[in-house]
PDB file of N, CA and C in Angstrom:
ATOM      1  N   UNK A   1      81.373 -86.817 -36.850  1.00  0.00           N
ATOM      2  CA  UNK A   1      80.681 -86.746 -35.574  1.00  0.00           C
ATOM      3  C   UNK A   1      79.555 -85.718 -35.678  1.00  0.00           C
ATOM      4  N   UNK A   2      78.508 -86.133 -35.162  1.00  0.00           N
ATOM      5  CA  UNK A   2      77.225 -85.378 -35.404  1.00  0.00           C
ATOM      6  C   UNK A   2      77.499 -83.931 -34.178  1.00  0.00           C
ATOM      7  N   UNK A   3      76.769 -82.922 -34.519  1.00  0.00           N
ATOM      8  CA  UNK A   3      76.829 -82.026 -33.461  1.00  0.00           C
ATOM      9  C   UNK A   3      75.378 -82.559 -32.414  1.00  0.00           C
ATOM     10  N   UNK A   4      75.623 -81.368 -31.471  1.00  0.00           N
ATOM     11  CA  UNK A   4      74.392 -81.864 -30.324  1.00  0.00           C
ATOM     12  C   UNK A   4      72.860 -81.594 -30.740  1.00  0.00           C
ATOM     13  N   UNK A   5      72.912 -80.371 -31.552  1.00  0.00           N
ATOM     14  CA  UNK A   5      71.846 -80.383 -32.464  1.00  0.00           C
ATOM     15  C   UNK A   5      71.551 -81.281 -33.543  1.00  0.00           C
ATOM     16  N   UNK A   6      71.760 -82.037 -34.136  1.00  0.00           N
ATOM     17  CA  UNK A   6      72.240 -82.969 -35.142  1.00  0.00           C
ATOM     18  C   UNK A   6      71.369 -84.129 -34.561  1.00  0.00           C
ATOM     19  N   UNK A   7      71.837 -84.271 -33.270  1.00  0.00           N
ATOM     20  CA  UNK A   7      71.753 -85.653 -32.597  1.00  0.00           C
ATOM     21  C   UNK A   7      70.528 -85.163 -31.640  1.00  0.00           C
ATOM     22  N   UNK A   8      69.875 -84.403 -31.422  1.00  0.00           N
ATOM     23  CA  UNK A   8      68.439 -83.647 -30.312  1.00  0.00           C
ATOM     24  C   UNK A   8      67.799 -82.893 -31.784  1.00  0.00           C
ATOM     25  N   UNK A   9      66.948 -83.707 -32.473  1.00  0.00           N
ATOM     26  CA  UNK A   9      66.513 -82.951 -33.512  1.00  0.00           C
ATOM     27  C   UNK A   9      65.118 -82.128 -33.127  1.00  0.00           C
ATOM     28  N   UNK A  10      64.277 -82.066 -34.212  1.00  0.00           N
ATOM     29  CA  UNK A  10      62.714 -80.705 -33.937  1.00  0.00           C
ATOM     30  C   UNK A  10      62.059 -82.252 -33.815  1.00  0.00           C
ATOM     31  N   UNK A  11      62.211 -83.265 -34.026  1.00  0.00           N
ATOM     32  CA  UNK A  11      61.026 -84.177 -34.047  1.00  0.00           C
ATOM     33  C   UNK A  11      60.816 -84.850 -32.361  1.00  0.00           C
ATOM     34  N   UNK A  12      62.017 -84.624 -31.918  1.00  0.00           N
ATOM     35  CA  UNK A  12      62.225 -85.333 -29.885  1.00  0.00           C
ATOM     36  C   UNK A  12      63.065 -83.986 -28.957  1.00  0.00           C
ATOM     37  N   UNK A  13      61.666 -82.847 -28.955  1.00  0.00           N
ATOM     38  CA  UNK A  13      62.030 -81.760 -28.199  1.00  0.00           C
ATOM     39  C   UNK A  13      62.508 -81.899 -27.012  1.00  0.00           C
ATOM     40  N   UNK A  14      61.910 -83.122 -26.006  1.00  0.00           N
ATOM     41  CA  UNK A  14      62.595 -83.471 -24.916  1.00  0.00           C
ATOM     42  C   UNK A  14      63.643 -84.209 -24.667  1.00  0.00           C
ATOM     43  N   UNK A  15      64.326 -84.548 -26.141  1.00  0.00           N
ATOM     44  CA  UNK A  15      65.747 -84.909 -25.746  1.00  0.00           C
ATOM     45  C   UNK A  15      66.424 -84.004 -25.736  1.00  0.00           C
ATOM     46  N   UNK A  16      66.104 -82.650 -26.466  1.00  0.00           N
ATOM     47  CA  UNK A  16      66.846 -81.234 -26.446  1.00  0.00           C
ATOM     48  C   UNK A  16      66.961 -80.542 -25.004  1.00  0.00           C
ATOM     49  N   UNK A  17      66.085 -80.960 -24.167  1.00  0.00           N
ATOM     50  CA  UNK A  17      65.758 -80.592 -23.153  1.00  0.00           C
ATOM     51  C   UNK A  17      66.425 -81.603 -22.316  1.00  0.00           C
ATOM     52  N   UNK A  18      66.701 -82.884 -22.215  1.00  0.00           N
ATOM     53  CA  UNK A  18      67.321 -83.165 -21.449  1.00  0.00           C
ATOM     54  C   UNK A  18      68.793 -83.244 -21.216  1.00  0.00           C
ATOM     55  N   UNK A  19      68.910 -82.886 -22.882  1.00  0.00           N
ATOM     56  CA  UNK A  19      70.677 -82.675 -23.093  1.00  0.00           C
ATOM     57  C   UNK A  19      70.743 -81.491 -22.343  1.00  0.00           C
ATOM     58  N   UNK A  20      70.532 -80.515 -22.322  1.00  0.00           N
ATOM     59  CA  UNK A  20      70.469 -79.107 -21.785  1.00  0.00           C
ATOM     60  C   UNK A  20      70.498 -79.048 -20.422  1.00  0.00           C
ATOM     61  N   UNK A  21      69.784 -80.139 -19.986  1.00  0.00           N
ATOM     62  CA  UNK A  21      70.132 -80.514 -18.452  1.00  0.00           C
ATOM     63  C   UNK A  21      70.739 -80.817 -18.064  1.00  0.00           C
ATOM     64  N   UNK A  22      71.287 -82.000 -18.434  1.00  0.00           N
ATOM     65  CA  UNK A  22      72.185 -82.662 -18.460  1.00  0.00           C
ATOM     66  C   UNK A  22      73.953 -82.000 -18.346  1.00  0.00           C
ATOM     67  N   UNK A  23      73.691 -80.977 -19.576  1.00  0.00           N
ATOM     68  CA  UNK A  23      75.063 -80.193 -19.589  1.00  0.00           C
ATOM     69  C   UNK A  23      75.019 -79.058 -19.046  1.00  0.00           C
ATOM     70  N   UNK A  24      73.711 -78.211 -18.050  1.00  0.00           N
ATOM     71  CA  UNK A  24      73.995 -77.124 -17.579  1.00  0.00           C
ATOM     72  C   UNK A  24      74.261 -78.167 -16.139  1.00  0.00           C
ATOM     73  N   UNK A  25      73.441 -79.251 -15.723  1.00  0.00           N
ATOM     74  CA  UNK A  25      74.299 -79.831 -14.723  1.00  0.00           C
ATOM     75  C   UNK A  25      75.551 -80.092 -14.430  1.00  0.00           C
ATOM     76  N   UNK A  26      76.174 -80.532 -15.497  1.00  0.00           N
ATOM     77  CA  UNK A  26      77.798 -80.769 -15.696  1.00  0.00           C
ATOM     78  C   UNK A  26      78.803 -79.737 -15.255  1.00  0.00           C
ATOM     79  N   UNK A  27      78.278 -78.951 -15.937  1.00  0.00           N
ATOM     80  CA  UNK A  27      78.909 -77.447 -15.812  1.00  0.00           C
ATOM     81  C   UNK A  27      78.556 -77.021 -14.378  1.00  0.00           C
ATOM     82  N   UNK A  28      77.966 -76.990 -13.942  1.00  0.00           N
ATOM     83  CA  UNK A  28      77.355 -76.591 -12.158  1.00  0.00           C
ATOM     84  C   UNK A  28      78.479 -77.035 -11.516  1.00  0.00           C
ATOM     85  N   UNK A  29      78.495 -78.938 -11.601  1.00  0.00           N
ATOM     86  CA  UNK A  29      79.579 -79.554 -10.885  1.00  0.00           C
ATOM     87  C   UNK A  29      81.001 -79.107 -10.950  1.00  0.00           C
ATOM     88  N   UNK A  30      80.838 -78.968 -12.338  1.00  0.00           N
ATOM     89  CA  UNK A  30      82.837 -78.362 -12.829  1.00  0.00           C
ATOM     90  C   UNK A  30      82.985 -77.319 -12.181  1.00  0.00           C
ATOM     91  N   UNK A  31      82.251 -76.553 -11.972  1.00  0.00           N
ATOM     92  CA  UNK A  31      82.359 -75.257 -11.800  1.00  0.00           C
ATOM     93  C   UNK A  31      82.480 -74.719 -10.239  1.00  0.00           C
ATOM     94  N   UNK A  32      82.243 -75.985  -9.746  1.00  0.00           N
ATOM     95  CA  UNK A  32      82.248 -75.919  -8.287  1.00  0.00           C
ATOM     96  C   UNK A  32      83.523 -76.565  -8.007  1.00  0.00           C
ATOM     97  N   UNK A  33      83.894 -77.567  -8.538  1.00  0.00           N
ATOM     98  CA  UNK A  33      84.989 -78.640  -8.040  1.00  0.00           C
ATOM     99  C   UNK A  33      85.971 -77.508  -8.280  1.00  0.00           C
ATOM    100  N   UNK A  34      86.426 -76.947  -9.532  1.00  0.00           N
ATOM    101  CA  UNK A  34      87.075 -75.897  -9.920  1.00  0.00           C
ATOM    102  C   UNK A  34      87.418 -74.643  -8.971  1.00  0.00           C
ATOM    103  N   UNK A  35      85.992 -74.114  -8.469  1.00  0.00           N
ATOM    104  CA  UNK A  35      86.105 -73.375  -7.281  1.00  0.00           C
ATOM    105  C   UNK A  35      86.704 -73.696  -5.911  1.00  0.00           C
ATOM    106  N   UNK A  36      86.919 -75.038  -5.829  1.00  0.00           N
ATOM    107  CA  UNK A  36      87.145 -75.639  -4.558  1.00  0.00           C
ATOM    108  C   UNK A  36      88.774 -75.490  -4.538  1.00  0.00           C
ATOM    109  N   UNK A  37      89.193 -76.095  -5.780  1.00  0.00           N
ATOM    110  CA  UNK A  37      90.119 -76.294  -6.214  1.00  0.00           C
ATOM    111  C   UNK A  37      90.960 -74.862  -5.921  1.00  0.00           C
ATOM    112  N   UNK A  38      90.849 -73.869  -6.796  1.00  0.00           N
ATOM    113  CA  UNK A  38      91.529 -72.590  -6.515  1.00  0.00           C
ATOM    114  C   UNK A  38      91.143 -72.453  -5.040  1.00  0.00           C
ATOM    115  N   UNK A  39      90.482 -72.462  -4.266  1.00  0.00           N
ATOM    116  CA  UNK A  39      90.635 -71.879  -3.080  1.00  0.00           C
ATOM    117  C   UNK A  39      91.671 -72.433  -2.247  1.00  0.00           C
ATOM    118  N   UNK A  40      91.697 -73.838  -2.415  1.00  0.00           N
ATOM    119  CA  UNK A  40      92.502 -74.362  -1.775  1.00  0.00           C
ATOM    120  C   UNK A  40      93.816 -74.520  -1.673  1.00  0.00           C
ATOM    121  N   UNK A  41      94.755 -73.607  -2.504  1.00  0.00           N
ATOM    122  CA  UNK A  41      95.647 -73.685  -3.023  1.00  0.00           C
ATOM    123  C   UNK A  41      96.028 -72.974  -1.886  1.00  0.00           C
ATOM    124  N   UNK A  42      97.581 -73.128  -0.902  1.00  0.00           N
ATOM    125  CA  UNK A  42      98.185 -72.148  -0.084  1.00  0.00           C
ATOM    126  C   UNK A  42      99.687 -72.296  -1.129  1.00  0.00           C
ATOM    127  N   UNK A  43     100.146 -70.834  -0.812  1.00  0.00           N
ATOM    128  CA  UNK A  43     101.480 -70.260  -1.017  1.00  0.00           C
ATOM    129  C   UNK A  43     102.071 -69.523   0.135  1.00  0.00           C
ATOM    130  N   UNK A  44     102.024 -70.830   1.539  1.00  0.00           N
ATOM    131  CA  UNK A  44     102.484 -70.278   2.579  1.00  0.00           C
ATOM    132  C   UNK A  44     104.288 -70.985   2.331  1.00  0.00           C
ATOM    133  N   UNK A  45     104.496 -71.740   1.346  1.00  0.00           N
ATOM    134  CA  UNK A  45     105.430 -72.020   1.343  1.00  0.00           C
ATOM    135  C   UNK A  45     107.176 -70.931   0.793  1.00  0.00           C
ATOM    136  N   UNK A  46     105.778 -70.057   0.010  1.00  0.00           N
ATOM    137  CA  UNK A  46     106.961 -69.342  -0.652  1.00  0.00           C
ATOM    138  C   UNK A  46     107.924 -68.382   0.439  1.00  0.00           C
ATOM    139  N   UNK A  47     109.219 -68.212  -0.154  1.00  0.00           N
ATOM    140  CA  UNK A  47     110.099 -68.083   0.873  1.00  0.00           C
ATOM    141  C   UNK A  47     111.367 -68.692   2.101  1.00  0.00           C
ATOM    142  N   UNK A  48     110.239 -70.032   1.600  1.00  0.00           N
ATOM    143  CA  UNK A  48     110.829 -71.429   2.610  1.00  0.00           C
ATOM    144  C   UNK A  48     111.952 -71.699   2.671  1.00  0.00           C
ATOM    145  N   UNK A  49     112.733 -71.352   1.556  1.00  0.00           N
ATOM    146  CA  UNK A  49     114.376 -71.422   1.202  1.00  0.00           C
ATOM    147  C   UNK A  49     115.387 -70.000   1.003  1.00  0.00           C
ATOM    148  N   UNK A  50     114.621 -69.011   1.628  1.00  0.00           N
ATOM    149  CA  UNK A  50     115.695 -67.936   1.218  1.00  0.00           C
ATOM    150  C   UNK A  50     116.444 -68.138   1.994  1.00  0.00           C
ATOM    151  N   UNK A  51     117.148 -68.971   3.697  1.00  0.00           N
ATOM    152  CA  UNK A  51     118.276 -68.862   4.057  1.00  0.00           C
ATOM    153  C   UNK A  51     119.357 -70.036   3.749  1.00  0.00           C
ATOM    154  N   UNK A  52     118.815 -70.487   2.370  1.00  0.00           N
ATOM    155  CA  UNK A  52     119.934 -71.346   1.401  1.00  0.00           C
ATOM    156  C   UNK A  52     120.387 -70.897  -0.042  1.00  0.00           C
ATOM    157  N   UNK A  53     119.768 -69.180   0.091  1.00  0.00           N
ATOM    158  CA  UNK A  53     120.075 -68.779  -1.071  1.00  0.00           C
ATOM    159  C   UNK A  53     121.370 -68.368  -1.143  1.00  0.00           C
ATOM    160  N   UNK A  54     122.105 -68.146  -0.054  1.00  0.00           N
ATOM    161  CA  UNK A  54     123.738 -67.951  -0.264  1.00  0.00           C
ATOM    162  C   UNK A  54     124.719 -69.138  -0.369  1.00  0.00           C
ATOM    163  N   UNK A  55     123.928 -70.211  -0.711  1.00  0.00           N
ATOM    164  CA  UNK A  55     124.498 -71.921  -0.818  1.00  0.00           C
ATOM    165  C   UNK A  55     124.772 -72.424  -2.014  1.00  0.00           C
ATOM    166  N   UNK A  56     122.916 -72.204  -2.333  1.00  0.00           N
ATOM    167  CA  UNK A  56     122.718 -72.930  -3.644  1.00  0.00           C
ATOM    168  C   UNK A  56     121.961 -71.924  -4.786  1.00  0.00           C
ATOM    169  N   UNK A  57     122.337 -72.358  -5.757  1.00  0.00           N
ATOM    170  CA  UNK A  57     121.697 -71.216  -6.646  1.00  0.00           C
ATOM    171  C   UNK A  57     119.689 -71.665  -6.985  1.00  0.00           C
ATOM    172  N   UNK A  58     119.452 -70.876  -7.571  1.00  0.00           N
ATOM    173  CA  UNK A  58     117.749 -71.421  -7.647  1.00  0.00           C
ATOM    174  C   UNK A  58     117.821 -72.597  -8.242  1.00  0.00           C
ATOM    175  N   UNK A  59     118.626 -72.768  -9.617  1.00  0.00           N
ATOM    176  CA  UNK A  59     118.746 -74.062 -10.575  1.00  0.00           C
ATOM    177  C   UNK A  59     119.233 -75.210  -9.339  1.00  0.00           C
ATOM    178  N   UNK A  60     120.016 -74.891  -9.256  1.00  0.00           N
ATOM    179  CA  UNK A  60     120.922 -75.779  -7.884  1.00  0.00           C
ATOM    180  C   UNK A  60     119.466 -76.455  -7.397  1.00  0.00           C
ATOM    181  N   UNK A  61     119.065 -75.861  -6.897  1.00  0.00           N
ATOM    182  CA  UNK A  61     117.418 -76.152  -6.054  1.00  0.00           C
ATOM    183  C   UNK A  61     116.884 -77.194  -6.596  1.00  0.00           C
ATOM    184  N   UNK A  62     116.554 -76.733  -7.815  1.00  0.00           N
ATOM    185  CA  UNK A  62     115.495 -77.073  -8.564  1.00  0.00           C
ATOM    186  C   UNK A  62     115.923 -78.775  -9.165  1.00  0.00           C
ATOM    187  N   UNK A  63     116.789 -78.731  -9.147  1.00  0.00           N
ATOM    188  CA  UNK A  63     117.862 -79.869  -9.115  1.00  0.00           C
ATOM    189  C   UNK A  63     117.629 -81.065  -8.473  1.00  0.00           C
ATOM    190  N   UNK A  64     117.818 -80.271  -7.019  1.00  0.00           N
ATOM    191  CA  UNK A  64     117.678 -80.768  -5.825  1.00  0.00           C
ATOM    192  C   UNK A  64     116.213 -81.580  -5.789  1.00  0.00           C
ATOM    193  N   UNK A  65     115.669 -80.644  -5.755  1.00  0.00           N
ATOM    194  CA  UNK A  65     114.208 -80.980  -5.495  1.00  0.00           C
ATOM    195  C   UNK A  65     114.030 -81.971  -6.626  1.00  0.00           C
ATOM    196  N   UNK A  66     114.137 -82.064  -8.146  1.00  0.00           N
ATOM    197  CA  UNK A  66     113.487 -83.239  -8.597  1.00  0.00           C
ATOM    198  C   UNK A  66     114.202 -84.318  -8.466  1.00  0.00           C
ATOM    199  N   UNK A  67     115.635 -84.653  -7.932  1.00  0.00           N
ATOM    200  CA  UNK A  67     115.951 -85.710  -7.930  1.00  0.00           C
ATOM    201  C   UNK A  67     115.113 -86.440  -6.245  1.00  0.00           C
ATOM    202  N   UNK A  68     115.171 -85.548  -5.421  1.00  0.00           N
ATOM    203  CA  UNK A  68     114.735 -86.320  -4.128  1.00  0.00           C
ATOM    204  C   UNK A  68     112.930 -86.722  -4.857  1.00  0.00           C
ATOM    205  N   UNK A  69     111.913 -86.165  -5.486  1.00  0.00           N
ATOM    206  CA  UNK A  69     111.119 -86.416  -5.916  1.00  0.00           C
ATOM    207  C   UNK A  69     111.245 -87.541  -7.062  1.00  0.00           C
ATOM    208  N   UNK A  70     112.058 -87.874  -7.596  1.00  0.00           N
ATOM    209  CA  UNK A  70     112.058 -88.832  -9.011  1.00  0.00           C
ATOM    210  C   UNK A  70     112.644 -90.114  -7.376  1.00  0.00           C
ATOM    211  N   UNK A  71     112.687 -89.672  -6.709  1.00  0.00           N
ATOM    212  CA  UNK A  71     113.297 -91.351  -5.406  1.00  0.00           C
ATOM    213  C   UNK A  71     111.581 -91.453  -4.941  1.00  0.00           C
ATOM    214  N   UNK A  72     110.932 -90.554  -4.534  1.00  0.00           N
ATOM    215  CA  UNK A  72     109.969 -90.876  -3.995  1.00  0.00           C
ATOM    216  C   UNK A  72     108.867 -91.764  -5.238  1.00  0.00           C
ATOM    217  N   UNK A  73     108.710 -91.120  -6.082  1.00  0.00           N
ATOM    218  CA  UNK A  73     108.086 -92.016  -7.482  1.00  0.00           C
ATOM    219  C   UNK A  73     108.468 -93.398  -7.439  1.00  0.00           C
ATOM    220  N   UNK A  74     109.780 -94.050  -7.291  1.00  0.00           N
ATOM    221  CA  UNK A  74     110.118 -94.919  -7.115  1.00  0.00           C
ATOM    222  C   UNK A  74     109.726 -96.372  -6.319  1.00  0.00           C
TER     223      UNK A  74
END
């Protein structure tokens, strides 16, 4: 596989230039979707189960939780 220089040689300067665009554009987008992404994340959930911690153990849980999830896949 050729590199990007390889393939944008000295003889077609403006394909060097449009690769360059091309991939500082790319990167703009990622870099935003990415940002969106982490922000959006809440951890208002954590906690949600400490008054079943004298029930079930964490594994117990964890248990729990992927079998009701492996029904919903279904």
């Amino acid at each position: 596989m050729c590199s990007l220089e390889e393939k944008t040689n000295e003889d077609h300067p403006e394909m060097e230039q449009e690769a360059e665009d091309s991939i500082s554009s790319f990167y703009k987008k990622q870099k935003k979707k990415y940002k969106k992404i982490s922000r959006s994340l809440k951890l208002d959930w954590i906690g949600g189960l400490e008054d079943m911690a004298d029930q079930y153990s964490s594994v117990q849980l964890q248990h729990k939780i992927l079998e009701n999830w492996d029904e919903e896949q279904d």
